[in-house]
N, C-alpha and C. Protein backbone atom coordinates (compact mmCIF):
# COMPACT_ATOMS: atom_id res chain seq x y z
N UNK A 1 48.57 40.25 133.58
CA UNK A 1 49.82 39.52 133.62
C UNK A 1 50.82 40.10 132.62
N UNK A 2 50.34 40.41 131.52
CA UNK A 2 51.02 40.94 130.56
C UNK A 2 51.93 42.55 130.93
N UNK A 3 51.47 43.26 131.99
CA UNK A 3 52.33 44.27 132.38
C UNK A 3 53.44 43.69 133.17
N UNK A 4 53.44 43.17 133.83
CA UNK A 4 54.19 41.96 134.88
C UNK A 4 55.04 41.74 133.86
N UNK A 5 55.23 41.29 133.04
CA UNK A 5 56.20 40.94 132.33
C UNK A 5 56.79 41.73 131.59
N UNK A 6 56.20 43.12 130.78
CA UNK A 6 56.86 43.90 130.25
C UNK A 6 57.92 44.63 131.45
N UNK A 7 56.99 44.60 132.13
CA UNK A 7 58.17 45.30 133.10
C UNK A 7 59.40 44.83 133.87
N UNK A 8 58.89 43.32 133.73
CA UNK A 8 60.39 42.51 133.83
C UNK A 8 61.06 42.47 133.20
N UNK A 9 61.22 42.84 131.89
CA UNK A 9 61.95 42.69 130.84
C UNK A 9 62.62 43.97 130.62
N UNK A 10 61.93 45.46 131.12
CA UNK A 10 61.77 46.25 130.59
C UNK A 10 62.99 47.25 131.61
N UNK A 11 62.97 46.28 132.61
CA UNK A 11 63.41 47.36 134.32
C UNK A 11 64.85 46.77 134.52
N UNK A 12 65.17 45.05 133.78
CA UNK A 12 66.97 45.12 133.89
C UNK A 12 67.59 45.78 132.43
N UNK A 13 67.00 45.87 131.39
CA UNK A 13 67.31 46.59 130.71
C UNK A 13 67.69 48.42 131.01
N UNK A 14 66.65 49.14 131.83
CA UNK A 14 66.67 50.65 131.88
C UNK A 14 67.95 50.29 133.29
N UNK A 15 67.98 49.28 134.10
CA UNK A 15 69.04 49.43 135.25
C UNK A 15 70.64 49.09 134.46
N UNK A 16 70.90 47.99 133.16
CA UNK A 16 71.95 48.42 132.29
C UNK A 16 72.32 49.68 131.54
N UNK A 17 70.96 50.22 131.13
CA UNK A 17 71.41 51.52 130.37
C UNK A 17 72.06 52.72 131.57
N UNK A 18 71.23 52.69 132.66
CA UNK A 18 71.84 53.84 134.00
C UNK A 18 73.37 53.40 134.36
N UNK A 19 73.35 51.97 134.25
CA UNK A 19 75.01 51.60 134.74
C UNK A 19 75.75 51.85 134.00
N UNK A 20 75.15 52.03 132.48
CA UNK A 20 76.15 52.18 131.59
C UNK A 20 76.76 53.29 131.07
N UNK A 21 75.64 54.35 131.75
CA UNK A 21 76.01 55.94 131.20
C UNK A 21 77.55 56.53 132.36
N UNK A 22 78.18 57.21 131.68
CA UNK A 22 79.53 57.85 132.18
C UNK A 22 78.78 58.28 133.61
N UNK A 23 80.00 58.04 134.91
CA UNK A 23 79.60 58.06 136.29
C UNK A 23 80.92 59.53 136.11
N UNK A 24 80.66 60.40 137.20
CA UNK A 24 81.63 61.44 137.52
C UNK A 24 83.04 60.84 138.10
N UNK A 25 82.68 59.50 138.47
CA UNK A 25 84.42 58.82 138.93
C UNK A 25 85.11 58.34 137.76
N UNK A 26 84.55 57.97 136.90
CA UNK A 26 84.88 56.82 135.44
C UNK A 26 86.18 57.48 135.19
N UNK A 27 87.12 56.92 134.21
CA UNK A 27 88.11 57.33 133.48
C UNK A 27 88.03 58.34 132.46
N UNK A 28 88.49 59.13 131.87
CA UNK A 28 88.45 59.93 130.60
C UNK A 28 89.39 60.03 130.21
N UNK A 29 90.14 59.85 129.47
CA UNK A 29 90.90 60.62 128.61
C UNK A 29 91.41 62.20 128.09
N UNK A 30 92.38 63.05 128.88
CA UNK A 30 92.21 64.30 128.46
C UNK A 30 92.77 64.31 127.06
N UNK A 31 92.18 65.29 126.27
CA UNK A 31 92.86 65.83 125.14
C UNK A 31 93.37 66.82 124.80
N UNK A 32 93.82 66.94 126.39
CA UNK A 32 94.57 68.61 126.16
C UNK A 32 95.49 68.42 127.48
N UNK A 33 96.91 69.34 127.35
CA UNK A 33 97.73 69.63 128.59
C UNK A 33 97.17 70.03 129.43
N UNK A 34 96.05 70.83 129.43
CA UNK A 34 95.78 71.67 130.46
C UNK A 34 94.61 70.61 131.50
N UNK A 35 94.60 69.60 131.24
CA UNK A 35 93.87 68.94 132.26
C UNK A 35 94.70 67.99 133.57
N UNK A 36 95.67 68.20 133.68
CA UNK A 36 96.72 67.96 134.27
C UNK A 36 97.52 68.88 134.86
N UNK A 37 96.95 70.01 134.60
CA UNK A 37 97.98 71.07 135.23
C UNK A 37 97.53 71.31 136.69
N UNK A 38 96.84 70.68 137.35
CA UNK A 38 96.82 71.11 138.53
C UNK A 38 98.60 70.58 138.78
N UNK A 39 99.20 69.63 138.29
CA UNK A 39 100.52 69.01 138.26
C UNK A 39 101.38 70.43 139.18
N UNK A 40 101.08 71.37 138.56
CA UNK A 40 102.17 72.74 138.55
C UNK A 40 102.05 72.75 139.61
N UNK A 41 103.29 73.01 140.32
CA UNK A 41 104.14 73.40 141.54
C UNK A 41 105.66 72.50 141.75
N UNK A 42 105.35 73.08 142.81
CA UNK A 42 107.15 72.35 143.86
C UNK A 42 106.39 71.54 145.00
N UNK A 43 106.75 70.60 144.67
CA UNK A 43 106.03 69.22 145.61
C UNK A 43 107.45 68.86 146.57
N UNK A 44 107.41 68.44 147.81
CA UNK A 44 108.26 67.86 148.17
C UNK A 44 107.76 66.34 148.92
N UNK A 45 108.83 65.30 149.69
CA UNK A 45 108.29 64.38 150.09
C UNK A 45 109.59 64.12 151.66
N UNK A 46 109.11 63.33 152.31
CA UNK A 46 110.41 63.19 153.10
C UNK A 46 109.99 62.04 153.36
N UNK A 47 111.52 61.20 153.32
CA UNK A 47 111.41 59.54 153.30
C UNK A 47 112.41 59.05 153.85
N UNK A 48 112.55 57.91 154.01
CA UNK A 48 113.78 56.94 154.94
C UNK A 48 115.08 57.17 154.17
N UNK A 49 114.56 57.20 152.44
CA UNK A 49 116.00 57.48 151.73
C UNK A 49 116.43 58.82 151.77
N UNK A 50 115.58 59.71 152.12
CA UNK A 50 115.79 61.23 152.08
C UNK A 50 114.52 62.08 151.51
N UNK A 51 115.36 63.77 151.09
CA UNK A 51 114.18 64.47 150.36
C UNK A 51 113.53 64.36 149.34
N UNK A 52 112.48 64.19 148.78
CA UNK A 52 112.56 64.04 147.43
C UNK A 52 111.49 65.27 147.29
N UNK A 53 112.29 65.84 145.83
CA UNK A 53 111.27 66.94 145.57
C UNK A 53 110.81 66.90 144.07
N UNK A 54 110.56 67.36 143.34
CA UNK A 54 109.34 67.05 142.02
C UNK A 54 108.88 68.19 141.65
N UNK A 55 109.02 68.98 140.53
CA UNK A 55 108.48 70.22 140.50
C UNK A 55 108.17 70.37 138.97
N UNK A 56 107.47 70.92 138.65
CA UNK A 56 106.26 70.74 137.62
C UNK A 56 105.92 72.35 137.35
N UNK A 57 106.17 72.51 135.85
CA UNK A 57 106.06 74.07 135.26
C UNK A 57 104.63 74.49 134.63
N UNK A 58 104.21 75.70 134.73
CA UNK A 58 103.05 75.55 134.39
C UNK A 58 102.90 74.87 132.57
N UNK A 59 101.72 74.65 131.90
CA UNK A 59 101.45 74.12 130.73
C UNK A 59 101.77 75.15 129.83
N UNK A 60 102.83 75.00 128.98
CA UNK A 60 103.03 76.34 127.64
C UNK A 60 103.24 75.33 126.81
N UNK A 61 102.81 75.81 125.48
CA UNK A 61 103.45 75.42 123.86
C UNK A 61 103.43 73.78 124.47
N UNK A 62 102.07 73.31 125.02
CA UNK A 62 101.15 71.90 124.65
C UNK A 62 102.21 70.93 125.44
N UNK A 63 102.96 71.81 126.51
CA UNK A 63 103.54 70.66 127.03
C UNK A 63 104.31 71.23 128.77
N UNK A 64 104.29 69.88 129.66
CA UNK A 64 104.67 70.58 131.11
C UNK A 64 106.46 69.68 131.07
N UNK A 65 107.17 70.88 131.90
CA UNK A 65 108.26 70.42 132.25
C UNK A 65 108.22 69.65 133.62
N UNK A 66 108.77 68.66 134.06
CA UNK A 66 109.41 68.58 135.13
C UNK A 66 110.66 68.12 135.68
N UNK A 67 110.99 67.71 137.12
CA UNK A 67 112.10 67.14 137.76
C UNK A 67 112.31 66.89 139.01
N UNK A 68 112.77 65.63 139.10
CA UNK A 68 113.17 65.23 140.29
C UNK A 68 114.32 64.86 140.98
N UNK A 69 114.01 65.14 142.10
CA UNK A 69 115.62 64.97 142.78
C UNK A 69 115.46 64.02 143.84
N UNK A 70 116.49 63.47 144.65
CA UNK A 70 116.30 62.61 146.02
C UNK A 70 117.66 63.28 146.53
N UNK A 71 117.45 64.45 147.67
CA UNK A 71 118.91 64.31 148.22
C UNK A 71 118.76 64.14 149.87
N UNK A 72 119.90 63.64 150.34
CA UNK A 72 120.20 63.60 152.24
C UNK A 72 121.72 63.46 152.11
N UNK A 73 121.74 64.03 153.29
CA UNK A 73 123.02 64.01 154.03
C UNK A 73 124.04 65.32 152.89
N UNK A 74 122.96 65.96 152.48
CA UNK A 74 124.13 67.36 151.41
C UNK A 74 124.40 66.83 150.56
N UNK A 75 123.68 65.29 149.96
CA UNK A 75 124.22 64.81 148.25
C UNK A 75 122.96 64.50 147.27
N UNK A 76 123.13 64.96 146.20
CA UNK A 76 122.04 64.13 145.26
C UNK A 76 122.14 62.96 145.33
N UNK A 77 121.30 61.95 145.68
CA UNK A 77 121.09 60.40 145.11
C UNK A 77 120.70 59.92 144.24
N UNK A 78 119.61 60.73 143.58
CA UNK A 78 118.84 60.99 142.31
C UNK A 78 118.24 62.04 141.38
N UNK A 79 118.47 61.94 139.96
CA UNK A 79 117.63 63.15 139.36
C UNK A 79 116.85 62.62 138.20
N UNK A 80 115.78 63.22 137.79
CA UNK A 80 115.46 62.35 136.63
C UNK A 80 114.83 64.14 135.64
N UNK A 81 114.67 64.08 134.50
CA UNK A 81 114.04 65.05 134.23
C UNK A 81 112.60 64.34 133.00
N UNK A 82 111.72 65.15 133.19
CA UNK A 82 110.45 64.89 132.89
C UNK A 82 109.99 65.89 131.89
N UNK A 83 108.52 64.88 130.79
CA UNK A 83 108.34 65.80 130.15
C UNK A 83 106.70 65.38 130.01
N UNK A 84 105.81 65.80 129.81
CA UNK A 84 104.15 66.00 129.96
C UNK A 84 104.02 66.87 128.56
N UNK A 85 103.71 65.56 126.66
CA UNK A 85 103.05 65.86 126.00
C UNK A 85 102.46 65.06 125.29
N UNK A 86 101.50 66.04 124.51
CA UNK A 86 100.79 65.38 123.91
C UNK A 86 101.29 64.35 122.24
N UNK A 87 100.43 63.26 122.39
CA UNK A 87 101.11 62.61 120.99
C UNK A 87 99.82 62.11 120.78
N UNK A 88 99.76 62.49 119.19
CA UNK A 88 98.44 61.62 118.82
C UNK A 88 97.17 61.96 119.60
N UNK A 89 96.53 61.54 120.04
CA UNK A 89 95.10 61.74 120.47
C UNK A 89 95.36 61.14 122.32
N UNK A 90 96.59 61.50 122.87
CA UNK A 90 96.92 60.73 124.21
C UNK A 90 97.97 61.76 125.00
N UNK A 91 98.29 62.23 125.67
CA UNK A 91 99.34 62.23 127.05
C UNK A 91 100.49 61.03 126.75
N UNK A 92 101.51 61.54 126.82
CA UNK A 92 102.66 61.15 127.66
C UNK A 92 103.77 61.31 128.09
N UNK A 93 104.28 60.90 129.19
CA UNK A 93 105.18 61.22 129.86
C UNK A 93 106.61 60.67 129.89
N UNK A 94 107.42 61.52 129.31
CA UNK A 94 108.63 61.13 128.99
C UNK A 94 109.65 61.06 129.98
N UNK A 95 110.14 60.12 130.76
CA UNK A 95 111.37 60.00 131.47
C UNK A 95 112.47 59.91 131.10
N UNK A 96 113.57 60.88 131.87
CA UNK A 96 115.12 60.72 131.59
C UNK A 96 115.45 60.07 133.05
N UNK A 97 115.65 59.22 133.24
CA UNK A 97 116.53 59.22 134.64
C UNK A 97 117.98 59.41 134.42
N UNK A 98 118.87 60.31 135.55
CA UNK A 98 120.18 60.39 135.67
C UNK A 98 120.69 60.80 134.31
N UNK A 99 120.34 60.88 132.89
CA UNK A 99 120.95 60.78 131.90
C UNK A 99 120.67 59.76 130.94
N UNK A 100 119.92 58.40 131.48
CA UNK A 100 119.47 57.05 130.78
C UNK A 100 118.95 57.59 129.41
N UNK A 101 118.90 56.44 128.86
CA UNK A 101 117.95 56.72 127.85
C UNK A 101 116.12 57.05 128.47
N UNK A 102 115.77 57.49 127.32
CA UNK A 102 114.20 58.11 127.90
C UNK A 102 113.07 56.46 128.09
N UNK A 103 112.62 57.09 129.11
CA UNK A 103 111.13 55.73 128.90
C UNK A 103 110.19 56.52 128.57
N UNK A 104 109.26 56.06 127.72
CA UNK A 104 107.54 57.02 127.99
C UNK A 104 106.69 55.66 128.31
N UNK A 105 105.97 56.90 128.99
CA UNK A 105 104.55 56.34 130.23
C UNK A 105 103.76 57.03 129.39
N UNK A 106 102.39 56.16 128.72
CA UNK A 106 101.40 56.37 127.94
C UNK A 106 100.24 56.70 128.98
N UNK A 107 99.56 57.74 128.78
CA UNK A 107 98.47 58.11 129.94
C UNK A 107 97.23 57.30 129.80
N UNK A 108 96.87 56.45 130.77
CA UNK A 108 96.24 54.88 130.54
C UNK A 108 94.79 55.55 131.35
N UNK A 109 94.75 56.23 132.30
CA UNK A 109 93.68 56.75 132.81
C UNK A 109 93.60 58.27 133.79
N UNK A 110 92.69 59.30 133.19
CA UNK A 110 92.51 60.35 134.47
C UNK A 110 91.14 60.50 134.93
N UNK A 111 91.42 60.65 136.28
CA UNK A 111 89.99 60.98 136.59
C UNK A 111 90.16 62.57 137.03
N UNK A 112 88.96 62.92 138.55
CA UNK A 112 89.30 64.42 138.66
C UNK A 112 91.02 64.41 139.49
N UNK A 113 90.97 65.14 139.14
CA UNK A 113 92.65 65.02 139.71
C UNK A 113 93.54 63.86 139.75
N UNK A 114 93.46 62.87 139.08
CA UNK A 114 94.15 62.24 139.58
C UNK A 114 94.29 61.45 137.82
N UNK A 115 96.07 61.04 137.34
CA UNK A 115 96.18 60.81 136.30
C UNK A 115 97.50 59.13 136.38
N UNK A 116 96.92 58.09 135.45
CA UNK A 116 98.06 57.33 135.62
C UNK A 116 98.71 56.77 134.32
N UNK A 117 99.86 56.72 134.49
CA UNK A 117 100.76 56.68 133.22
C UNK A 117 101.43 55.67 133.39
N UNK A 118 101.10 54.73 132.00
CA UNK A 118 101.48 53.29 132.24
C UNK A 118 102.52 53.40 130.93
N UNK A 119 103.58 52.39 131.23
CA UNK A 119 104.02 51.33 130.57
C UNK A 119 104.24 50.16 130.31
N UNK A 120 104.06 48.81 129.96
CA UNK A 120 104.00 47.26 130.20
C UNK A 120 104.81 46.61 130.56
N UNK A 121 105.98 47.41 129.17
CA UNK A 121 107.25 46.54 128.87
C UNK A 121 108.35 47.29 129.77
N UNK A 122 107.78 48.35 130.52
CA UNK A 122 108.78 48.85 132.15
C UNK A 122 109.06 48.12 133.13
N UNK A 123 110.18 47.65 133.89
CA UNK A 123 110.24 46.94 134.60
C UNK A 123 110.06 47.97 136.30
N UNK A 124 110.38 48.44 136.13
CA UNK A 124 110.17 49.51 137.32
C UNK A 124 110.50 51.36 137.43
N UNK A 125 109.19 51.96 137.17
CA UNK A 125 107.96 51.88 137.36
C UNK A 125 107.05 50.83 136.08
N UNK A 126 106.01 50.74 136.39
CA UNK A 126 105.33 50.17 134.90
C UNK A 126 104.24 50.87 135.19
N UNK A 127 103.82 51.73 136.21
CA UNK A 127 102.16 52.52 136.53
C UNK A 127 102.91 53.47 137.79
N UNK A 128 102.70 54.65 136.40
CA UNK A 128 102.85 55.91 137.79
C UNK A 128 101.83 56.45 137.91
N UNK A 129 100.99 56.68 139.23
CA UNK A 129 100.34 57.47 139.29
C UNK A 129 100.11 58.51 140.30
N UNK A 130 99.40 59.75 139.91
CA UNK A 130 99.69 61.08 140.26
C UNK A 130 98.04 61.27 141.30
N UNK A 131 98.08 61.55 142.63
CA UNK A 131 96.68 61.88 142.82
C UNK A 131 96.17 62.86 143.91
N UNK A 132 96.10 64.24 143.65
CA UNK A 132 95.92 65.27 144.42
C UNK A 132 95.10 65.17 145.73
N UNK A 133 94.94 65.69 146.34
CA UNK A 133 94.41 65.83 147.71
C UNK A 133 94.49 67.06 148.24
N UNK A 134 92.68 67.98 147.90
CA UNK A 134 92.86 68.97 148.12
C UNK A 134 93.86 69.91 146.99
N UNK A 135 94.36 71.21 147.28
CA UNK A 135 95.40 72.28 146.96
C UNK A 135 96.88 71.44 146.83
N UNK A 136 96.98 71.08 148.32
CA UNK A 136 98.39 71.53 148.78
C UNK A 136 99.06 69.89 149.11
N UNK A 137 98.59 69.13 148.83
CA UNK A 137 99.20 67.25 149.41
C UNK A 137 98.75 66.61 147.74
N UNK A 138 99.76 66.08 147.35
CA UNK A 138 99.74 64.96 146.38
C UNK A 138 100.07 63.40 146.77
N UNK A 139 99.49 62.27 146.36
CA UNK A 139 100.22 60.72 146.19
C UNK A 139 101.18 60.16 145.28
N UNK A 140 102.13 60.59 144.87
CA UNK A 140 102.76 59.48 144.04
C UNK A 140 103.09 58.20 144.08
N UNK A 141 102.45 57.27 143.08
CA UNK A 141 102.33 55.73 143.18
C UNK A 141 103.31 55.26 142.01
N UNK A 142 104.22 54.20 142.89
CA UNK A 142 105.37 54.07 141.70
C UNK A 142 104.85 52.57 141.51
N UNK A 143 104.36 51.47 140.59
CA UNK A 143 103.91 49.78 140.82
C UNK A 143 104.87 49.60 139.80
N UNK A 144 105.43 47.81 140.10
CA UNK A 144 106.36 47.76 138.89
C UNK A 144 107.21 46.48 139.69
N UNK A 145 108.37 45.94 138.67
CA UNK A 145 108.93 44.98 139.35
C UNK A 145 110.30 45.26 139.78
N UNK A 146 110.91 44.91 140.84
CA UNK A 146 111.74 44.80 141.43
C UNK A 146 112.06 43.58 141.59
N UNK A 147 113.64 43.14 140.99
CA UNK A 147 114.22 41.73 141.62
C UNK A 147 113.40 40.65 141.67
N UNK A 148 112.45 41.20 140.19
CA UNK A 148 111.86 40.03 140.65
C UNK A 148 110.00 39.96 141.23
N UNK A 149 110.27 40.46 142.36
CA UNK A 149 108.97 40.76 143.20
C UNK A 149 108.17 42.32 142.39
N UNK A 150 107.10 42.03 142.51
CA UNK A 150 105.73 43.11 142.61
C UNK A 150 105.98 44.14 143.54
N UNK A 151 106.25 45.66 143.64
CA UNK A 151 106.68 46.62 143.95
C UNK A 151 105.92 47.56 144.14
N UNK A 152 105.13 48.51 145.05
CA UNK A 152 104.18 49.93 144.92
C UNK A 152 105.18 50.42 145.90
N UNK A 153 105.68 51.73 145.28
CA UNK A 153 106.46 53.09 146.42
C UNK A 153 104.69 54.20 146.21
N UNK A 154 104.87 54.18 147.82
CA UNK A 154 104.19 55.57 147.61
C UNK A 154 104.70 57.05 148.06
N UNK A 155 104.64 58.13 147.69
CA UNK A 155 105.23 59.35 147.93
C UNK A 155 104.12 60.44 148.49
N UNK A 156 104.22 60.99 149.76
CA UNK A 156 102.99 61.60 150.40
C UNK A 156 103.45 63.51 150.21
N UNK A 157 103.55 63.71 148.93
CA UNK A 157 103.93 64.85 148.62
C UNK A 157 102.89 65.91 149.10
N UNK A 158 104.24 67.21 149.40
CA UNK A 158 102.87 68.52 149.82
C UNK A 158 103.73 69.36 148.69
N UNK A 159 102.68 70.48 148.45
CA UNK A 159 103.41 71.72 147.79
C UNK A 159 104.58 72.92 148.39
N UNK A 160 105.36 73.43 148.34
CA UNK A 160 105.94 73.79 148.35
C UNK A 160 105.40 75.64 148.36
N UNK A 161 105.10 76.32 149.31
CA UNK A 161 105.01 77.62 148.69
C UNK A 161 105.01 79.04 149.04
């Protein structure tokens, strides 16, 4: 009887320690630019508001450039310019829209390819996230509030090349 029981005791314990060890999907934290650089290229998207394109420099001197545009009908509608560095022991991503003042998006989680950059006190975006598919197709996920209401844009970006 006495094995019977060690091993009851013994078998939800070893099934917490297996759940508990790092899975290949889990979150990590990069500590370096270069885990994000699959980022690099010319992404485009095509949408009801128009083109939108997004383009992303490779990683130099610990940090990625980018920018975005939205144009149709032969006009810009939008530009924002972007910046991918490191602070402290974290990622983040600095937004200019149009000229605004900057927001930063603190990098809250990456997995393999795929990275999301939060802010709280953002009203829209407050969680961008970035998530490859394959080479050549990216997701951009914009969540956040609008007017009020709970908001996700998604962007079905390909590369450019």
């Amino acid at each position: 009887m006495k094995p019977i029981r060690t091993c009851l005791l013994v078998l939800p314990l070893a099934l917490f320690a297996c759940n508990s060890m790092p899975q290949s999907n889990q979150t990590v934290v990069p500590i370096d630019i270069s885990h994000v650089s699959w980022l690099t290229g010319d992404w485009v998207a095509h949408t009801a508001d128009g083109r939108v394109e997004e383009l992303w420099s490779t990683p130099a001197g610990g940090a990625m450039m980018g920018m975005t545009r939205v144009t149709s009908g032969g006009a810009m509608h939008f530009f924002e310019f972007l910046r991918l560095v490191k602070d402290g022991g974290n990622l983040v991503m600095i937004v200019r829209p149009q000229g605004q003042e900057e927001t930063r998006f603190t990098l809250k989680g990456r997995q393999w390819r795929a990275a999301t950059f939060e802010n709280p006190g953002h009203d829209f975006p407050r969680t961008v996230t970035y998530t490859l598919h394959g080479d050549d197709s990216m997701t951009v996920t914009l969540t956040g509030v609008k007017n009020g209401r709970e908001v996700t844009e998604e962007f079905e970006m390909h590369r450019r090349g």
